[in-house]
C-alpha atoms as a PDB file:
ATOM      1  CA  UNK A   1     -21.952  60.295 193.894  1.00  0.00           C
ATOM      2  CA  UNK A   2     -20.977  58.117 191.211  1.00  0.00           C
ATOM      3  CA  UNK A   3     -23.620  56.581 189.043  1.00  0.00           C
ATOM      4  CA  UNK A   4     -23.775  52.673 190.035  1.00  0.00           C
ATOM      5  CA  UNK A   5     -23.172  50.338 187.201  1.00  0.00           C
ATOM      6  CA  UNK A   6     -25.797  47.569 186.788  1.00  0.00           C
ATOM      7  CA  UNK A   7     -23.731  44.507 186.130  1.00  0.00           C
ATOM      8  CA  UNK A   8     -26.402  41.538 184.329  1.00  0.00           C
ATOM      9  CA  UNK A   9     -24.070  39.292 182.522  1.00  0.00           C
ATOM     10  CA  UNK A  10     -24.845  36.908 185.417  1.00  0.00           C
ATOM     11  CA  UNK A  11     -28.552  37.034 184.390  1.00  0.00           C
ATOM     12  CA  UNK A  12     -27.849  36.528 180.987  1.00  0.00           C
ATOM     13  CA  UNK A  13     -25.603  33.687 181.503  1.00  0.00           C
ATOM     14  CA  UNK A  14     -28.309  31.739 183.631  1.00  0.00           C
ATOM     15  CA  UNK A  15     -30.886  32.963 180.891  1.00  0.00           C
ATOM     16  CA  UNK A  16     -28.380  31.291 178.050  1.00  0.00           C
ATOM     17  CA  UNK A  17     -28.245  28.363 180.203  1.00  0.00           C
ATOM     18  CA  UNK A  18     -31.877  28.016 180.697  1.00  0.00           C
ATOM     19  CA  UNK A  19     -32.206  28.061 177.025  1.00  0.00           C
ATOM     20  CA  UNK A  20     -29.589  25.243 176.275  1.00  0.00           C
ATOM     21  CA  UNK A  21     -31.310  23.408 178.965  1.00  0.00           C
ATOM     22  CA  UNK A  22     -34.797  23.541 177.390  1.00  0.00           C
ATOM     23  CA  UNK A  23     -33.299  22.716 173.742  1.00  0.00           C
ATOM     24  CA  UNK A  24     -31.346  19.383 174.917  1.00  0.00           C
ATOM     25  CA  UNK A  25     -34.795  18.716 176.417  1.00  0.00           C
ATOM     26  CA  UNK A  26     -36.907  19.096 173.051  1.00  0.00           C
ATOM     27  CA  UNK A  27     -33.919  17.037 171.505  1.00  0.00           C
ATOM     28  CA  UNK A  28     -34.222  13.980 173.942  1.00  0.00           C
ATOM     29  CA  UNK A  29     -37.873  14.260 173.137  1.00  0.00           C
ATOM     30  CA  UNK A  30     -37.348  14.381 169.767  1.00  0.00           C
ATOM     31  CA  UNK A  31     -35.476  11.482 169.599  1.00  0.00           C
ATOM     32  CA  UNK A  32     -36.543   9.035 171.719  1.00  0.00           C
ATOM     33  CA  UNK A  33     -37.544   5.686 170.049  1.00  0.00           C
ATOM     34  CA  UNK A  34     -41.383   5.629 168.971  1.00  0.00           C
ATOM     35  CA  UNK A  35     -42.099   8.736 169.979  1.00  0.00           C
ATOM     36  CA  UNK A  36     -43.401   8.138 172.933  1.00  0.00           C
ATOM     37  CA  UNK A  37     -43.562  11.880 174.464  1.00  0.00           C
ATOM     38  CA  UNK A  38     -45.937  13.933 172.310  1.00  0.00           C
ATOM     39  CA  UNK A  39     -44.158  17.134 171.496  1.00  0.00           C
ATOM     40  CA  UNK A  40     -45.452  19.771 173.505  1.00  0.00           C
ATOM     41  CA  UNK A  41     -44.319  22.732 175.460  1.00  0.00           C
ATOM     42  CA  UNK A  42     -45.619  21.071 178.607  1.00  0.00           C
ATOM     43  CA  UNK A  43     -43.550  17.989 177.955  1.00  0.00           C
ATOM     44  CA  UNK A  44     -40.465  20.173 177.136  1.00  0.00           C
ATOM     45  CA  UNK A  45     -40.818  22.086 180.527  1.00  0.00           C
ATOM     46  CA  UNK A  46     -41.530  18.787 182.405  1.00  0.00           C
ATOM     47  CA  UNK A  47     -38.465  16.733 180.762  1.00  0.00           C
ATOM     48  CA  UNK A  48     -36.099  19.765 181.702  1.00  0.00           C
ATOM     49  CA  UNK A  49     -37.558  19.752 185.392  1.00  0.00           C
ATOM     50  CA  UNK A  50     -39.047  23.662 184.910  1.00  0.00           C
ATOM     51  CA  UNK A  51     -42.046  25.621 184.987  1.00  0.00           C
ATOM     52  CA  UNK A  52     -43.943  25.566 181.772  1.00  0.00           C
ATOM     53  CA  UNK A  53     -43.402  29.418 182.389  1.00  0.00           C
ATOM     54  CA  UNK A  54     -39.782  29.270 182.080  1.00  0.00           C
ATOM     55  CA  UNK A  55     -40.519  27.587 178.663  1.00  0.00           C
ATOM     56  CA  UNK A  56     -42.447  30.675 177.634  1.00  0.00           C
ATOM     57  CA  UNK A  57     -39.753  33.508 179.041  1.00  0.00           C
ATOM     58  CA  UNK A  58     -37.478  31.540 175.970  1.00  0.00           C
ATOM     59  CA  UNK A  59     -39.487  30.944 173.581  1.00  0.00           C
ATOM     60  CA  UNK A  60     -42.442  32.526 172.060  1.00  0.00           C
ATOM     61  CA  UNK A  61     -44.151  29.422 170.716  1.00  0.00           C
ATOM     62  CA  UNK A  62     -43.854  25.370 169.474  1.00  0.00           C
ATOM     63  CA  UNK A  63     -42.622  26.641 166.542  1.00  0.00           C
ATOM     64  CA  UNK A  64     -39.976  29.153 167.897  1.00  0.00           C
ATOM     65  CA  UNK A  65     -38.260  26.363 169.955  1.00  0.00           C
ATOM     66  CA  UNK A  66     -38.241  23.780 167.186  1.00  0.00           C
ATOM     67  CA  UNK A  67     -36.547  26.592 165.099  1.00  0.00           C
ATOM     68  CA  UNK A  68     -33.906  26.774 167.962  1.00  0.00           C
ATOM     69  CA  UNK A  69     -33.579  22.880 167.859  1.00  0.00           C
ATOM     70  CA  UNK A  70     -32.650  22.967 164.406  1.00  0.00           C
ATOM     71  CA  UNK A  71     -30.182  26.165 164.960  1.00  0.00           C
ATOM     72  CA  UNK A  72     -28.533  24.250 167.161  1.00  0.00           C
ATOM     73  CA  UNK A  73     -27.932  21.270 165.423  1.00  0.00           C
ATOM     74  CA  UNK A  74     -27.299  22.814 162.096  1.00  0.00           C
ATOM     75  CA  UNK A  75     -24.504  24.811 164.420  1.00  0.00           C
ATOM     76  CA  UNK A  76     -23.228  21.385 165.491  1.00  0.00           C
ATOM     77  CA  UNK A  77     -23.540  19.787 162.451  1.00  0.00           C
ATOM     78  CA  UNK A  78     -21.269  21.504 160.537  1.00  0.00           C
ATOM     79  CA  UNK A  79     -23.260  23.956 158.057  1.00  0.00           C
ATOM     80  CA  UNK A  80     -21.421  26.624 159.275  1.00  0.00           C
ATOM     81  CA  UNK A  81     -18.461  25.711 156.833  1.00  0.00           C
ATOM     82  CA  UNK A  82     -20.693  25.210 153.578  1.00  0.00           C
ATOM     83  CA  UNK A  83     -19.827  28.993 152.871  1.00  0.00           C
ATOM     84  CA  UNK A  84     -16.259  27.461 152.571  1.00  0.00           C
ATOM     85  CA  UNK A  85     -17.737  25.174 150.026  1.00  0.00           C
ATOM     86  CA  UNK A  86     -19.439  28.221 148.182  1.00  0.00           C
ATOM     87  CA  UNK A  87     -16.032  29.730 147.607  1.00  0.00           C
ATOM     88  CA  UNK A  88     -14.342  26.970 145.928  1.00  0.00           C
ATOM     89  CA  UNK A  89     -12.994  27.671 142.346  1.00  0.00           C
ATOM     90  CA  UNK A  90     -13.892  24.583 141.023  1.00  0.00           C
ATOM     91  CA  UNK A  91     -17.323  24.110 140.582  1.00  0.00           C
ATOM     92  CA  UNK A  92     -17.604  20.114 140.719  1.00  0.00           C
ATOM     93  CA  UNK A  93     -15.386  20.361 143.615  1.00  0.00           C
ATOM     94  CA  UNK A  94     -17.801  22.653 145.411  1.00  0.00           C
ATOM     95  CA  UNK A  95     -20.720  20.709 144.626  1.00  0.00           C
ATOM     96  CA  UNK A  96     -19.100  17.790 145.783  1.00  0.00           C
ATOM     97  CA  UNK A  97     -17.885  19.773 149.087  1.00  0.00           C
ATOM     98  CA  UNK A  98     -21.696  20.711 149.381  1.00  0.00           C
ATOM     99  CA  UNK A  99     -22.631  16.923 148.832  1.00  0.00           C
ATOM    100  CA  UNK A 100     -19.775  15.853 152.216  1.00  0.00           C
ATOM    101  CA  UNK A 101     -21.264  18.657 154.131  1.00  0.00           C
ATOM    102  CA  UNK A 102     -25.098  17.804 154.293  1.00  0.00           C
ATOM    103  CA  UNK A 103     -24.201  14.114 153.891  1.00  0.00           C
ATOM    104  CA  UNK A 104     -21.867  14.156 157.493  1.00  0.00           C
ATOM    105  CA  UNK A 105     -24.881  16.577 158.786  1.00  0.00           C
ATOM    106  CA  UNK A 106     -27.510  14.000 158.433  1.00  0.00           C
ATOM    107  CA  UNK A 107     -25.759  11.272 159.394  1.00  0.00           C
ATOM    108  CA  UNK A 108     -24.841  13.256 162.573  1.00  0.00           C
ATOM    109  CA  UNK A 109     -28.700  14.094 163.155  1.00  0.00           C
ATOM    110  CA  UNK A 110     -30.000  10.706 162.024  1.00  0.00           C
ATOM    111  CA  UNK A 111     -31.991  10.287 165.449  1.00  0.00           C
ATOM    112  CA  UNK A 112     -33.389  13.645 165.895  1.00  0.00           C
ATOM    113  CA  UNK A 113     -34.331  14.760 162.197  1.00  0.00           C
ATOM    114  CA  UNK A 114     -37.337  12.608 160.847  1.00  0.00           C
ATOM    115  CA  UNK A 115     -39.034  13.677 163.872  1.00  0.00           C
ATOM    116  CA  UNK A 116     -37.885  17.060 164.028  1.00  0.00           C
ATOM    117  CA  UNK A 117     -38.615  18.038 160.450  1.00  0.00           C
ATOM    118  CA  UNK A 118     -42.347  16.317 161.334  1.00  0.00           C
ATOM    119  CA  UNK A 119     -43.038  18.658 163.513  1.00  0.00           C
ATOM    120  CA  UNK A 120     -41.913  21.519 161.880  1.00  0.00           C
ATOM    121  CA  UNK A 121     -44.416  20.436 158.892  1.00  0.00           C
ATOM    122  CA  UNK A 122     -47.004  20.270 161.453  1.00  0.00           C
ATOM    123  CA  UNK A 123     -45.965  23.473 162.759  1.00  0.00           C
ATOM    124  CA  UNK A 124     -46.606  27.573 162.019  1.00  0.00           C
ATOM    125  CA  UNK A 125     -42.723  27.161 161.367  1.00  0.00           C
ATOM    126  CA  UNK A 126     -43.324  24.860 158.345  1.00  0.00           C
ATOM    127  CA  UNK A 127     -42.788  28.054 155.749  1.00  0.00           C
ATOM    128  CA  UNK A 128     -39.612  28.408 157.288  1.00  0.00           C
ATOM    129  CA  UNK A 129     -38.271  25.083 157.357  1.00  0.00           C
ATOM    130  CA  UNK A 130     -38.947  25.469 153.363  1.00  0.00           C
ATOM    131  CA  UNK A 131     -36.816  28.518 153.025  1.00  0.00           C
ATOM    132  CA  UNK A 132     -33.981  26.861 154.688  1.00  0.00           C
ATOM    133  CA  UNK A 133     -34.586  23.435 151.906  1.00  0.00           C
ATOM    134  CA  UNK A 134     -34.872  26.452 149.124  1.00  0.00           C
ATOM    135  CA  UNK A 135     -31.532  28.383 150.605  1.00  0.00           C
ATOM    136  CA  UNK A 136     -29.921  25.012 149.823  1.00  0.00           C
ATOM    137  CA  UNK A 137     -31.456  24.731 146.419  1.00  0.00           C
ATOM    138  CA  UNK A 138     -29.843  28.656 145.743  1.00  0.00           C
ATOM    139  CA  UNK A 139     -26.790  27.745 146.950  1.00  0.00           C
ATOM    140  CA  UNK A 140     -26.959  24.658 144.559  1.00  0.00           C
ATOM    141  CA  UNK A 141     -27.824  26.871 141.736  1.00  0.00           C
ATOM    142  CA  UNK A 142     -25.409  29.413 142.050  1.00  0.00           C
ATOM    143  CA  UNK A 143     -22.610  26.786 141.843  1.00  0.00           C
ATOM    144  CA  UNK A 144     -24.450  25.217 138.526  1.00  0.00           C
ATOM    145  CA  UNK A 145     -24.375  28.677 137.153  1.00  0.00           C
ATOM    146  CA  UNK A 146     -20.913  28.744 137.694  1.00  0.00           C
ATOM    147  CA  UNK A 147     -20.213  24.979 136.094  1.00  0.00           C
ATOM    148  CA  UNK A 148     -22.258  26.607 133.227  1.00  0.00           C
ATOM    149  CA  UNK A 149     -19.896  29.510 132.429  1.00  0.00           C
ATOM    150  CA  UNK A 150     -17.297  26.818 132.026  1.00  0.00           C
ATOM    151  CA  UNK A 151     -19.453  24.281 129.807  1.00  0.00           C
ATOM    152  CA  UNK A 152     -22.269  24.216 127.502  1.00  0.00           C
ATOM    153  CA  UNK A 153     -24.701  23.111 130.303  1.00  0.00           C
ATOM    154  CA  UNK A 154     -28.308  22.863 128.509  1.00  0.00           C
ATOM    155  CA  UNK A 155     -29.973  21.067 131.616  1.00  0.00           C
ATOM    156  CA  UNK A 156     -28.944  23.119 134.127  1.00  0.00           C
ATOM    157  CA  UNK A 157     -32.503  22.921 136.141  1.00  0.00           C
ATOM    158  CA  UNK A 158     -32.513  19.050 135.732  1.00  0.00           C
ATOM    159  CA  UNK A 159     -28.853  19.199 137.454  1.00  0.00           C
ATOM    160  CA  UNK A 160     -30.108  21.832 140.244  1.00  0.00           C
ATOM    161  CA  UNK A 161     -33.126  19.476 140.732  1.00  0.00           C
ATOM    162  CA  UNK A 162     -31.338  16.164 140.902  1.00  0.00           C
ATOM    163  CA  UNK A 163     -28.623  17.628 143.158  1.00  0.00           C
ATOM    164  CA  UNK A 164     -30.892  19.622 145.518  1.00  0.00           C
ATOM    165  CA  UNK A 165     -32.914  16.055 145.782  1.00  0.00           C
ATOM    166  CA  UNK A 166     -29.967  13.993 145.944  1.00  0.00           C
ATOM    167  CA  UNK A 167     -28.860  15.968 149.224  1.00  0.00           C
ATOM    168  CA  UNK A 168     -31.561  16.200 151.085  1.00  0.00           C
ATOM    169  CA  UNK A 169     -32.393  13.430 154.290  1.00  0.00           C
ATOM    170  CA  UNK A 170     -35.110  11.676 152.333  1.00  0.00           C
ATOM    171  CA  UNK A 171     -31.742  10.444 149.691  1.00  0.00           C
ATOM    172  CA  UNK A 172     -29.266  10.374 152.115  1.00  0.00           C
ATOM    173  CA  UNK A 173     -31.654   8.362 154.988  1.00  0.00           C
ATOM    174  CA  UNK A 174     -32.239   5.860 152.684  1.00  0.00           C
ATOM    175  CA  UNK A 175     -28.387   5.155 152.372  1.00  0.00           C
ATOM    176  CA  UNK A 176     -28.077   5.710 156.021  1.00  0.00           C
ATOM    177  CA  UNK A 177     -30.203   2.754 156.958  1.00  0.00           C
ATOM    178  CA  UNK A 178     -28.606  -0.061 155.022  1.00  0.00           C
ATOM    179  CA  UNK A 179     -25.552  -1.996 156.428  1.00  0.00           C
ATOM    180  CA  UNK A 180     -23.036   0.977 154.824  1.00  0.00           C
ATOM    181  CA  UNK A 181     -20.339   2.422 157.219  1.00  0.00           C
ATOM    182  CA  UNK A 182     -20.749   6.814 157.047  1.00  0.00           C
ATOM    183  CA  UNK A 183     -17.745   6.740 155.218  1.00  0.00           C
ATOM    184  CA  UNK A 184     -18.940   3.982 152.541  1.00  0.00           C
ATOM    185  CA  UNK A 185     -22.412   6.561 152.605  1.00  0.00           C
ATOM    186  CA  UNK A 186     -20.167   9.150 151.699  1.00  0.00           C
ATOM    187  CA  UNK A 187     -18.311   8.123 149.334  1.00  0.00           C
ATOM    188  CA  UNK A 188     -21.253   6.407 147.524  1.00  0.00           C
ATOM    189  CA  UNK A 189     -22.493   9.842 147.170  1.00  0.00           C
ATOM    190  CA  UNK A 190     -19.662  11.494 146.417  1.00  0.00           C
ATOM    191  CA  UNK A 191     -19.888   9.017 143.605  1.00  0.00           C
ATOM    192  CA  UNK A 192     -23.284   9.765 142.598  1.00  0.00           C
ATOM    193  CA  UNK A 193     -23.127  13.190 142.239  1.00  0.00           C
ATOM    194  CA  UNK A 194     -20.151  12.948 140.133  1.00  0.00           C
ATOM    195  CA  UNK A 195     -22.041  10.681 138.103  1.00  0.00           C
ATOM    196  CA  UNK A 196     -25.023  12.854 137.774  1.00  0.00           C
ATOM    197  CA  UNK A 197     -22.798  15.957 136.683  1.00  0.00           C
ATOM    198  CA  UNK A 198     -21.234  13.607 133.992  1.00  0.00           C
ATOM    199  CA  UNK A 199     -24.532  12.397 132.703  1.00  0.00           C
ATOM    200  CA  UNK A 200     -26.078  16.241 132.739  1.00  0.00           C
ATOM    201  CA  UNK A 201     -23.342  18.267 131.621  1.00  0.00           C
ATOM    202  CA  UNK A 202     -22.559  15.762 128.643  1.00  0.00           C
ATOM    203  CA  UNK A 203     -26.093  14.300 127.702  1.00  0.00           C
ATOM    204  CA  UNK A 204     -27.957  15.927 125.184  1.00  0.00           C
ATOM    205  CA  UNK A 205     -25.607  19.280 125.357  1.00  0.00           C
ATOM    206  CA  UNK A 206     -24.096  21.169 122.745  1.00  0.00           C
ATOM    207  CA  UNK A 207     -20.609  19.677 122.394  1.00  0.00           C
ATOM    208  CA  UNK A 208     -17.826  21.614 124.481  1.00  0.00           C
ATOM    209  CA  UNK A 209     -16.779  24.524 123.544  1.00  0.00           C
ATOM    210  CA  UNK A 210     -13.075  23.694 123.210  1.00  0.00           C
ATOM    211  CA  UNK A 211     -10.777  21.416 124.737  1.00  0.00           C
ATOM    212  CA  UNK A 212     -10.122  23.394 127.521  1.00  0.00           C
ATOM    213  CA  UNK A 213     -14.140  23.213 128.938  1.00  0.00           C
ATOM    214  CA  UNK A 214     -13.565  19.449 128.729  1.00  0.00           C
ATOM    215  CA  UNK A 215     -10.741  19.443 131.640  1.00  0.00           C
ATOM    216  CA  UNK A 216     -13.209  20.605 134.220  1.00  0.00           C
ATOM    217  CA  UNK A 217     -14.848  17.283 133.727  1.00  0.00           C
ATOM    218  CA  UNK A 218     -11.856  14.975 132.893  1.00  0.00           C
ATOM    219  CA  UNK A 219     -10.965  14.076 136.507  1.00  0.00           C
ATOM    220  CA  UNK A 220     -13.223  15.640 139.117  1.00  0.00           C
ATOM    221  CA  UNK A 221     -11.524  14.115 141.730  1.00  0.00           C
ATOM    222  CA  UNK A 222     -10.083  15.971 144.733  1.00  0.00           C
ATOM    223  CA  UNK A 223      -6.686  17.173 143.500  1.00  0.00           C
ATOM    224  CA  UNK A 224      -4.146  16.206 146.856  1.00  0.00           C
END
């Protein structure tokens, strides 16, 4: 007799859509107005119309599912294409990429983040959420590193610290609640940054090294 085949893609694809189910939940909680719902696995399960079990059979914890809400949106949001960014040959062009990317993503999660990163703070999960702000902060560095092959950079921390700050959603929020259209908030930052390199890379450096270094700085604008 031949050996029968247990077929449970079906079960996984109802699990899968339990779990999508229970994350748009935590995000309508997450950003409703005055946060009226407390966040709470109860209020999750109750807002998705499930057990509080079913919550449980997903997610381990508070913390796991606020993890997932930020997967998701970081999915969404476009993060997936900063390793794009990473790769570009000229450094101020990649930290300007780097500055589009994380500006378009916060504008994009505008309702769901100051909430969402409160409760993460609150949260076992908090550690995490600062490994994520510090894998930003590498990624910033690396790229600074490379600027400073290039130039005589003597402030490269000041430039890793100012940049790391400038794209986080503390900056950009600020931006995003005055009477600016996203693409004026974009470009105002692309502007800033640019600014910032100028100002680091030049101010109380060594002079450059040769005429050469000073072309990566002569017109950092993106070449069409």
């Amino acid at each position: 007799m031949a050996k029968r085949i247990y077929d449970n893609s079906g079960r996984t694809a109802e699990a899968e859509n339990t779990r999508a189910q229970l994350i748009a939940a935590a995000r309508k909680i997450l950003s409703e107005r005055g946060n009226r719902t407390p966040f709470s696995m109860d209020a999750v399960a109750k807002k998705a119309g499930v057990a509080r079990a079913t919550v449980y059979l997903q997610f381990e914890n508070r913390g796991s599912l606020l993890e997932a809400v930020f997967d998701t949106i970081a999915n969404e949001g476009g993060l997936g294409v900063l390793p794009e960014a990473f790769t570009e040959p000229d450094p101020v062009e990649a930290l300007k990429k780097i500055t589009s990317v994380f500006v378009r993503f916060w504008i994009a999660q505008r309702e769901v983040w100051p909430r969402l990163s409160r409760e993460l703070a609150d949260d076992e999960a908090a550690a995490r959420l600062t490994a994520r702000s510090e894998r930003r902060r590498r990624g910033i560095a690396v790229i600074v590193g490379r600027l400073a092959q290039k130039l005589t950079l003597d402030r490269a921390d000041d430039l890793i610290d100012t940049l790391h700050g400038m794209t986080s959603y503390e900056f950009v929020g600020q931006l995003i609640a005055t009477e600016r259209s996203e693409a004026e908030v974009e470009a105002l930052m692309l502007e800033l940054v640019e600014a910032v390199i100028r100002s680091l890379c030049l101010a109380k450096s060594k002079p450059l090294r040769n005429d050469e270094d000073s072309s990566v700085l002569a017109d950092p604008r993106p070449r069409r």
